[in-house]
PDB file of N, CA and C in Angstrom:
ATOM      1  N   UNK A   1       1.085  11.143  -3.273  1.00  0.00           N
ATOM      2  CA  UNK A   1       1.786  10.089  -2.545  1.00  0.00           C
ATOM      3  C   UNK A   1       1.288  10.043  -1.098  1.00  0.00           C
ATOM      4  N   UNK A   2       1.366  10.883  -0.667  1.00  0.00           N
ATOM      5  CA  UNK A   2       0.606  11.160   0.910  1.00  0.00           C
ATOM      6  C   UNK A   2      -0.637  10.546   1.031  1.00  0.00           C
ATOM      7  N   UNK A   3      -1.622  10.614   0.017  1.00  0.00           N
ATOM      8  CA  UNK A   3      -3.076  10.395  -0.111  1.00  0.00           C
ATOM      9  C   UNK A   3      -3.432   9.402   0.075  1.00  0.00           C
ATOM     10  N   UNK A   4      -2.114   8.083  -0.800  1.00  0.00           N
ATOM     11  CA  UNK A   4      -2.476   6.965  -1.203  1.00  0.00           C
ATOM     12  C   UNK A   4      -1.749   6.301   0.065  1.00  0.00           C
ATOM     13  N   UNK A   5      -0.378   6.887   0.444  1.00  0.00           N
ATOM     14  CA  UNK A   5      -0.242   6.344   1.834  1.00  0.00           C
ATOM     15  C   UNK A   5      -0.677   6.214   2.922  1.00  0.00           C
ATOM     16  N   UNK A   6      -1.513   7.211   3.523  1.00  0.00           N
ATOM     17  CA  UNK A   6      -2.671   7.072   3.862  1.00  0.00           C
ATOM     18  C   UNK A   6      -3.860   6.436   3.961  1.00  0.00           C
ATOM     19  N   UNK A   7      -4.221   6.220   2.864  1.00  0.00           N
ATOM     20  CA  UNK A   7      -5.086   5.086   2.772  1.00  0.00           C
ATOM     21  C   UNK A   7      -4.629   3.509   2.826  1.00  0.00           C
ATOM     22  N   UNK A   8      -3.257   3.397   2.716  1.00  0.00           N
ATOM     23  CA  UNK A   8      -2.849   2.102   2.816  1.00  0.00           C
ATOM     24  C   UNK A   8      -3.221   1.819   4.422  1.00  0.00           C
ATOM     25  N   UNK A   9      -2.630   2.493   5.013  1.00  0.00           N
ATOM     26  CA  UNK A   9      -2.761   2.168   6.755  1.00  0.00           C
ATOM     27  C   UNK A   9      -4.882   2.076   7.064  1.00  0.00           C
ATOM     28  N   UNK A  10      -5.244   3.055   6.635  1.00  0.00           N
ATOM     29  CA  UNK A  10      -6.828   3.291   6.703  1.00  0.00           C
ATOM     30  C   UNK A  10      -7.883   2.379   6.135  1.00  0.00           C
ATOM     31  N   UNK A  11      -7.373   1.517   4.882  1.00  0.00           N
ATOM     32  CA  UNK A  11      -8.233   0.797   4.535  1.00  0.00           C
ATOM     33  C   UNK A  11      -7.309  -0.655   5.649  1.00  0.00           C
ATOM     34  N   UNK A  12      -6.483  -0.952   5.689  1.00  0.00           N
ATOM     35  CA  UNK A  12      -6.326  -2.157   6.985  1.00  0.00           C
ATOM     36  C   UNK A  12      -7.168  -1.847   8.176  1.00  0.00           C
ATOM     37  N   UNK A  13      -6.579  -0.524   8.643  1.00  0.00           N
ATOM     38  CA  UNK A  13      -7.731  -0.168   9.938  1.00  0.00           C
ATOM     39  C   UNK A  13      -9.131  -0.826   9.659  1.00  0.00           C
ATOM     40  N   UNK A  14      -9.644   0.118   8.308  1.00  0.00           N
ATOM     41  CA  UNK A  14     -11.349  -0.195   8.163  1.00  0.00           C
ATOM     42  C   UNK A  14     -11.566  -1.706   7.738  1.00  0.00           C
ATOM     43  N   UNK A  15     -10.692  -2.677   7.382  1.00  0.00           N
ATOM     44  CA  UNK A  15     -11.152  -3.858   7.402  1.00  0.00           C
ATOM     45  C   UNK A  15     -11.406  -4.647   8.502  1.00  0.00           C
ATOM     46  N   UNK A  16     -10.248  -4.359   9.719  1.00  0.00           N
ATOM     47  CA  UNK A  16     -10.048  -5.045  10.720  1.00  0.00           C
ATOM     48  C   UNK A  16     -11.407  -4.614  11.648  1.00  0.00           C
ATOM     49  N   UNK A  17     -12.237  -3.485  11.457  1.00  0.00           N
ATOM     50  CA  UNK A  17     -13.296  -2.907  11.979  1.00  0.00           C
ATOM     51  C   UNK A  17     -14.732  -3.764  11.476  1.00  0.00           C
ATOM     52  N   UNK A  18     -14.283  -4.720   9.989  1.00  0.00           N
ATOM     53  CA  UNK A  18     -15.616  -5.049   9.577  1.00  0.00           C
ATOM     54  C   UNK A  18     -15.463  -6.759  10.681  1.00  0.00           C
ATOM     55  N   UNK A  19     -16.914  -7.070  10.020  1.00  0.00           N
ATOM     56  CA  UNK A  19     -17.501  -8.408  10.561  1.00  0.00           C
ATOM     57  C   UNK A  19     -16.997  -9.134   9.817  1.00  0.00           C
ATOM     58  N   UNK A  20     -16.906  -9.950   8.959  1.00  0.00           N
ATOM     59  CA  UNK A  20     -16.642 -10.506   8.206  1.00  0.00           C
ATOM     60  C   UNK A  20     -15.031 -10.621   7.351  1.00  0.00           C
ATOM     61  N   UNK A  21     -14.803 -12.261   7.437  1.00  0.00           N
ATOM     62  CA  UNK A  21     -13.345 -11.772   6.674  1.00  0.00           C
ATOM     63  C   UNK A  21     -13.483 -11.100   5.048  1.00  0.00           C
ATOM     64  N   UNK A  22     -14.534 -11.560   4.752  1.00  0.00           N
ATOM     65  CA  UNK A  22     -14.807 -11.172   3.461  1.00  0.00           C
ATOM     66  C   UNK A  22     -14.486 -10.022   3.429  1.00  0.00           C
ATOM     67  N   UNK A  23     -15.769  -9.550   3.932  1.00  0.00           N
ATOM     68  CA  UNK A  23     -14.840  -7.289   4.573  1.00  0.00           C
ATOM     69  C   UNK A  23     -13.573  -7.015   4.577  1.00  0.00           C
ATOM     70  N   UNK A  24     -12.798  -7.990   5.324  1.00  0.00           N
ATOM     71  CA  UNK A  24     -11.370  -7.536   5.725  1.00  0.00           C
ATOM     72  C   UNK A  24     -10.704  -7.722   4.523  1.00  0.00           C
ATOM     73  N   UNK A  25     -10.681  -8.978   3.791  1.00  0.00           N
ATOM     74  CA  UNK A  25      -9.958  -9.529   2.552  1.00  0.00           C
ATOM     75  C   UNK A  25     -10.001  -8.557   1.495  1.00  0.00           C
ATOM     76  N   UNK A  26     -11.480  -7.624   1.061  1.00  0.00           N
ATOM     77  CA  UNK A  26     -11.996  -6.245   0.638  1.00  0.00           C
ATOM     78  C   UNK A  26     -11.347  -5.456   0.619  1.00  0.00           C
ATOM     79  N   UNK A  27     -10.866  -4.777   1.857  1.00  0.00           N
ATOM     80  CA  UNK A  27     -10.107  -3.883   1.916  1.00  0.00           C
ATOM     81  C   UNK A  27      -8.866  -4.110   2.083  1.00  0.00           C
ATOM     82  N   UNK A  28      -7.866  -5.078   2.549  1.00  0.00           N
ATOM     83  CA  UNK A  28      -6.905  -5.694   2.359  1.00  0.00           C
ATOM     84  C   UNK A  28      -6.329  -5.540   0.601  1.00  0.00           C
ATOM     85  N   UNK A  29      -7.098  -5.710  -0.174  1.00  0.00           N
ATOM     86  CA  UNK A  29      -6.803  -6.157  -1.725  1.00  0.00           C
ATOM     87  C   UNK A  29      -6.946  -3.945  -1.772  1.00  0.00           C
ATOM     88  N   UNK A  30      -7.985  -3.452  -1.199  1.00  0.00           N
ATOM     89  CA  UNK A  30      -7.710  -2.219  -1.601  1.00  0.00           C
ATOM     90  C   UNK A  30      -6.447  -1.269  -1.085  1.00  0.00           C
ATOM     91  N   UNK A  31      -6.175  -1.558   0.250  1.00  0.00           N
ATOM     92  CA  UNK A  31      -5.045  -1.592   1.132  1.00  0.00           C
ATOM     93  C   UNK A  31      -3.942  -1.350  -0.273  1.00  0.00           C
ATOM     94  N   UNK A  32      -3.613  -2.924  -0.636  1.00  0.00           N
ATOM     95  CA  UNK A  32      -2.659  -3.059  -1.924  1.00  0.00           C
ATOM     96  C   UNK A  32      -2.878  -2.407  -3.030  1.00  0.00           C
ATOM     97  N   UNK A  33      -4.009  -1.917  -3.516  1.00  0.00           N
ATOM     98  CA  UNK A  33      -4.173  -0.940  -4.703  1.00  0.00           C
ATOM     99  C   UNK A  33      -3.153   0.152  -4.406  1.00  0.00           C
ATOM    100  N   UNK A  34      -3.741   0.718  -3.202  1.00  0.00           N
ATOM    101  CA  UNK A  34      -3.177   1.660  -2.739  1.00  0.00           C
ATOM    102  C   UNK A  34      -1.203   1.841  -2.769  1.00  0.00           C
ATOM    103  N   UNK A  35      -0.906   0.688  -1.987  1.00  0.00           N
ATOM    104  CA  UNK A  35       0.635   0.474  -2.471  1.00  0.00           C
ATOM    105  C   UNK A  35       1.508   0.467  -3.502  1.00  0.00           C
ATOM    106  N   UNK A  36       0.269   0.199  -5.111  1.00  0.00           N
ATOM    107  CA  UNK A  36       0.387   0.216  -6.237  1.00  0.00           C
ATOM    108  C   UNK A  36       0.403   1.560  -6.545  1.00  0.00           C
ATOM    109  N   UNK A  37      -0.528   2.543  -6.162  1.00  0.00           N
ATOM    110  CA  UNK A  37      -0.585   4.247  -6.351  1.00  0.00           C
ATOM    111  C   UNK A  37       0.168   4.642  -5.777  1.00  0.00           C
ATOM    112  N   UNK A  38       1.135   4.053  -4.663  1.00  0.00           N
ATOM    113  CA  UNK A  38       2.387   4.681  -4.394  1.00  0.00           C
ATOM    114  C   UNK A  38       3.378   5.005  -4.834  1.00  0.00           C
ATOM    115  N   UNK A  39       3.773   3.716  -5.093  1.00  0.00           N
ATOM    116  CA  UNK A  39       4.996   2.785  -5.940  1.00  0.00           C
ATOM    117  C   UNK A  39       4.935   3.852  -7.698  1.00  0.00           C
ATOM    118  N   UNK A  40       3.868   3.864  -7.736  1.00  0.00           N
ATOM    119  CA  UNK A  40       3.429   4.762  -9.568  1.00  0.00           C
ATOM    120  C   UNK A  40       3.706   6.036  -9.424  1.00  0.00           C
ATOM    121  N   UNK A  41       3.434   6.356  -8.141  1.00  0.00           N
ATOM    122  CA  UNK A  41       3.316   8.068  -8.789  1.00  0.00           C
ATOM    123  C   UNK A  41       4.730   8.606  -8.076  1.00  0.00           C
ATOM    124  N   UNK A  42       5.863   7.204  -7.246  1.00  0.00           N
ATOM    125  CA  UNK A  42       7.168   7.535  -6.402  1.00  0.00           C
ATOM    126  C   UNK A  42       8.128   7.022  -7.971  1.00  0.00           C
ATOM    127  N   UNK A  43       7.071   6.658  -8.880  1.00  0.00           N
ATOM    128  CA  UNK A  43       8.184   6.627 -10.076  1.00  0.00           C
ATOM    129  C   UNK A  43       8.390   8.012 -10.769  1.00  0.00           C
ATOM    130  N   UNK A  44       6.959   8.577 -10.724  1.00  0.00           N
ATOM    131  CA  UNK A  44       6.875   9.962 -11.456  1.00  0.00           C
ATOM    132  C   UNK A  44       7.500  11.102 -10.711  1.00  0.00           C
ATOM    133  N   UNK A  45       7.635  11.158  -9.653  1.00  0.00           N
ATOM    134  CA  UNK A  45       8.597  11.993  -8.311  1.00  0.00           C
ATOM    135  C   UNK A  45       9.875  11.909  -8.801  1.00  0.00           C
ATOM    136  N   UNK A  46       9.989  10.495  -9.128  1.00  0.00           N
ATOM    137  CA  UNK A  46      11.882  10.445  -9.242  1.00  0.00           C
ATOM    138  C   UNK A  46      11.954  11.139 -10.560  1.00  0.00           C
ATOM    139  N   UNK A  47      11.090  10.870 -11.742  1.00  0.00           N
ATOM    140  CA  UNK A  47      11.844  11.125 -13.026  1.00  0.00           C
ATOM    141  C   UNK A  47      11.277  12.742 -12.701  1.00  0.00           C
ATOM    142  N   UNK A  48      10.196  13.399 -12.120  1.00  0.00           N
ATOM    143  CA  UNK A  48      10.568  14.712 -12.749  1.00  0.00           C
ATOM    144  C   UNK A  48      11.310  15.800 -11.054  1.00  0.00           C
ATOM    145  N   UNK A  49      12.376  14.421 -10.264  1.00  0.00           N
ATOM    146  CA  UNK A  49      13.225  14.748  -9.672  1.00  0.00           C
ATOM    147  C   UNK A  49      12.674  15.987  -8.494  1.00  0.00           C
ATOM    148  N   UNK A  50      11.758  15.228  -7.985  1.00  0.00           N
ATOM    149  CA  UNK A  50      10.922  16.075  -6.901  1.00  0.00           C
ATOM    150  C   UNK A  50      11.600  14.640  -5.837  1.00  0.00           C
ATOM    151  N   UNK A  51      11.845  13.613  -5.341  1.00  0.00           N
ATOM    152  CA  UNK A  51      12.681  12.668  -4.945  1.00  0.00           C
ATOM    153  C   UNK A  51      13.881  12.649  -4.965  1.00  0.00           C
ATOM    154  N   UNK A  52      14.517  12.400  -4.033  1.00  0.00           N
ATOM    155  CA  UNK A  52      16.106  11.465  -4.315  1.00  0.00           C
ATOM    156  C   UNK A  52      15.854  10.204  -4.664  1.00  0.00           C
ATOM    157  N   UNK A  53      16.644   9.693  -5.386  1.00  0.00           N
ATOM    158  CA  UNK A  53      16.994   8.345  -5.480  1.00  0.00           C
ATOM    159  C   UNK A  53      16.995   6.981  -4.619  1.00  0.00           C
ATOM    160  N   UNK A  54      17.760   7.683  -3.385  1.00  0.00           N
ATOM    161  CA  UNK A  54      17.634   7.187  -1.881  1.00  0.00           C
ATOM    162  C   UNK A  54      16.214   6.918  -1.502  1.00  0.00           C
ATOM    163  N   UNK A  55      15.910   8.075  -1.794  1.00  0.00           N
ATOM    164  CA  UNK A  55      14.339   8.064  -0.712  1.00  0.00           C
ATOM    165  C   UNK A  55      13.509   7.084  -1.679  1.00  0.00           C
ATOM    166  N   UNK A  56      13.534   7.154  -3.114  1.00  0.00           N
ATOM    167  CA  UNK A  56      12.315   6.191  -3.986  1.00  0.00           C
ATOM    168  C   UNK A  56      13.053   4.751  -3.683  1.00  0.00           C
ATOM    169  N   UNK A  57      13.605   4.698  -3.383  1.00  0.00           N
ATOM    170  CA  UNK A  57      14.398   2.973  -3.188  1.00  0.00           C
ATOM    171  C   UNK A  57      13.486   2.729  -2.122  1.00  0.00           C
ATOM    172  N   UNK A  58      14.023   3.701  -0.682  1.00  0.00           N
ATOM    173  CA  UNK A  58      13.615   3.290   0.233  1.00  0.00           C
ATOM    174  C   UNK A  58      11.896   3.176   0.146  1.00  0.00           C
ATOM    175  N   UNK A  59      11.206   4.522  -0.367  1.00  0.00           N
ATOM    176  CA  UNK A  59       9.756   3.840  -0.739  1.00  0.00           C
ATOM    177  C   UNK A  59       9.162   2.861  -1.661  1.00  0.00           C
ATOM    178  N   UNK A  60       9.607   2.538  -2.667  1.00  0.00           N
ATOM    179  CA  UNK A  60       9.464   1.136  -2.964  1.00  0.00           C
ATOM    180  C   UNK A  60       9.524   0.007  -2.296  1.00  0.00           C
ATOM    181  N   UNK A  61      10.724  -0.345  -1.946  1.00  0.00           N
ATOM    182  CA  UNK A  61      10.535  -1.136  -0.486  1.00  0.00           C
ATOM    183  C   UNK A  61      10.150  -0.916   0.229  1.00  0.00           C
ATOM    184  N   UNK A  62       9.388  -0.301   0.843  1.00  0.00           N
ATOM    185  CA  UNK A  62       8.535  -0.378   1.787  1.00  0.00           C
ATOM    186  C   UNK A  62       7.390  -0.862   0.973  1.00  0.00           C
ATOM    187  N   UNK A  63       7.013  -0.539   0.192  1.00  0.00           N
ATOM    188  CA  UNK A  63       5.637  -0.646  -0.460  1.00  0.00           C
ATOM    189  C   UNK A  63       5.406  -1.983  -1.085  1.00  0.00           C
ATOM    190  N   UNK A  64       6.424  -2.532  -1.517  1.00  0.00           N
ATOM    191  CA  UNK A  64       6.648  -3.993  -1.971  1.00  0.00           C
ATOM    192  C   UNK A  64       6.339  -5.076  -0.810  1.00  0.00           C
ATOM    193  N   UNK A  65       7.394  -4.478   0.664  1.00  0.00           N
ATOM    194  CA  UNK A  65       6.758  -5.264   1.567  1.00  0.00           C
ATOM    195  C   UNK A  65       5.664  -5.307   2.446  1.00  0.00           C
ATOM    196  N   UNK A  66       4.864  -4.144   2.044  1.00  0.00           N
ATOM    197  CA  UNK A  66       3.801  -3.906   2.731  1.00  0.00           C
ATOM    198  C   UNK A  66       2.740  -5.105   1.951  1.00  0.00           C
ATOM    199  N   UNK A  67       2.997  -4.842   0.718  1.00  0.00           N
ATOM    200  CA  UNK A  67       2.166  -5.549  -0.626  1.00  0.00           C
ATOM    201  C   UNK A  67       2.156  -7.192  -0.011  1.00  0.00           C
ATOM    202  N   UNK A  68       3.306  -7.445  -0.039  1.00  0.00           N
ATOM    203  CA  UNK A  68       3.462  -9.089   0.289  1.00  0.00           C
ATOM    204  C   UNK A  68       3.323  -9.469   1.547  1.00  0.00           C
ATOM    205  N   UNK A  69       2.920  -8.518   2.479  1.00  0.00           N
ATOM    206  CA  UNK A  69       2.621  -9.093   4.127  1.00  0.00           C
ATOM    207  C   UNK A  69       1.148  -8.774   4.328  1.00  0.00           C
ATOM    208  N   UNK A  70       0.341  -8.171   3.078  1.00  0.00           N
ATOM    209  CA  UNK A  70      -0.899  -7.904   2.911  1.00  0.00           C
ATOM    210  C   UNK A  70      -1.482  -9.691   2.314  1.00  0.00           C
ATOM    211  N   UNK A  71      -0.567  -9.871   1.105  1.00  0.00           N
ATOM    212  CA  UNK A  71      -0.823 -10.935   0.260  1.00  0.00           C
ATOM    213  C   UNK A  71      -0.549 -12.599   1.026  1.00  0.00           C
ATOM    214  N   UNK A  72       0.286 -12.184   1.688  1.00  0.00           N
ATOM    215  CA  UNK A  72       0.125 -13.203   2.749  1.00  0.00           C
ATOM    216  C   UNK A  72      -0.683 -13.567   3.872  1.00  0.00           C
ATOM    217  N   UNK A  73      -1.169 -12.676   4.097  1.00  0.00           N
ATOM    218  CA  UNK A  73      -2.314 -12.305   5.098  1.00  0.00           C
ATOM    219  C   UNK A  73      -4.123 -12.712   4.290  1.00  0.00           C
ATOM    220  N   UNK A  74      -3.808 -12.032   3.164  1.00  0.00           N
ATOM    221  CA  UNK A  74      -5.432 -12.737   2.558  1.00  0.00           C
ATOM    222  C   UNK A  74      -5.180 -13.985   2.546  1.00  0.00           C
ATOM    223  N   UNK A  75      -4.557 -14.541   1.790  1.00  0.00           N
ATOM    224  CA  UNK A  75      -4.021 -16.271   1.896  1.00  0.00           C
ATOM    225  C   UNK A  75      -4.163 -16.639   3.028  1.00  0.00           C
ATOM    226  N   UNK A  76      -4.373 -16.612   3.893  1.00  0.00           N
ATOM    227  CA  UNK A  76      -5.115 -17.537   5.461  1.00  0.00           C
ATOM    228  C   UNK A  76      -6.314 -16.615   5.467  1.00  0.00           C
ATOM    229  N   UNK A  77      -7.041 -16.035   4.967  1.00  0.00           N
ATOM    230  CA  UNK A  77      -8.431 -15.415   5.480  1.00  0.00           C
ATOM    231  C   UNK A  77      -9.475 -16.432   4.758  1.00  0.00           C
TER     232      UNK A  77
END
């Protein structure tokens, strides 16, 4: 979970670093992979109860809205 959160923030950084929106839109869409490897493995935390309940809510949402302020963002690039 750490790994992939991580890379959510790191691949925005490394897009906003390229030339091209193409570049950015690139890592933007990988950005969101990444939110997807969150969201997956904060399901597998909860069921083998390494999570609270609380806390996977709260990381899902986050990760949902990270997803859709990413997806809104390629949509004008």
């Amino acid at each position: 979970i750490q790994r992939a959160s991580i890379s959510i923030s790191n691949n925005i950084a490394e897009g906003f670093e390229r030339k091209s929106n193409n570049e950015l839109k690139h890592f933007f869409y990988i950005a969101k992979g990444s939110c997807g490897e969150v969201r997956s493995m904060s399901y597998v935390a909860l069921e083998l109860k390494y999570i609270k309940k609380q806390d996977f809510d709260e990381i899902i949402n986050f990760c949902l809205e990270i997803a859709r302020l990413l997806s809104g963002f390629i949509k004008t690039l």
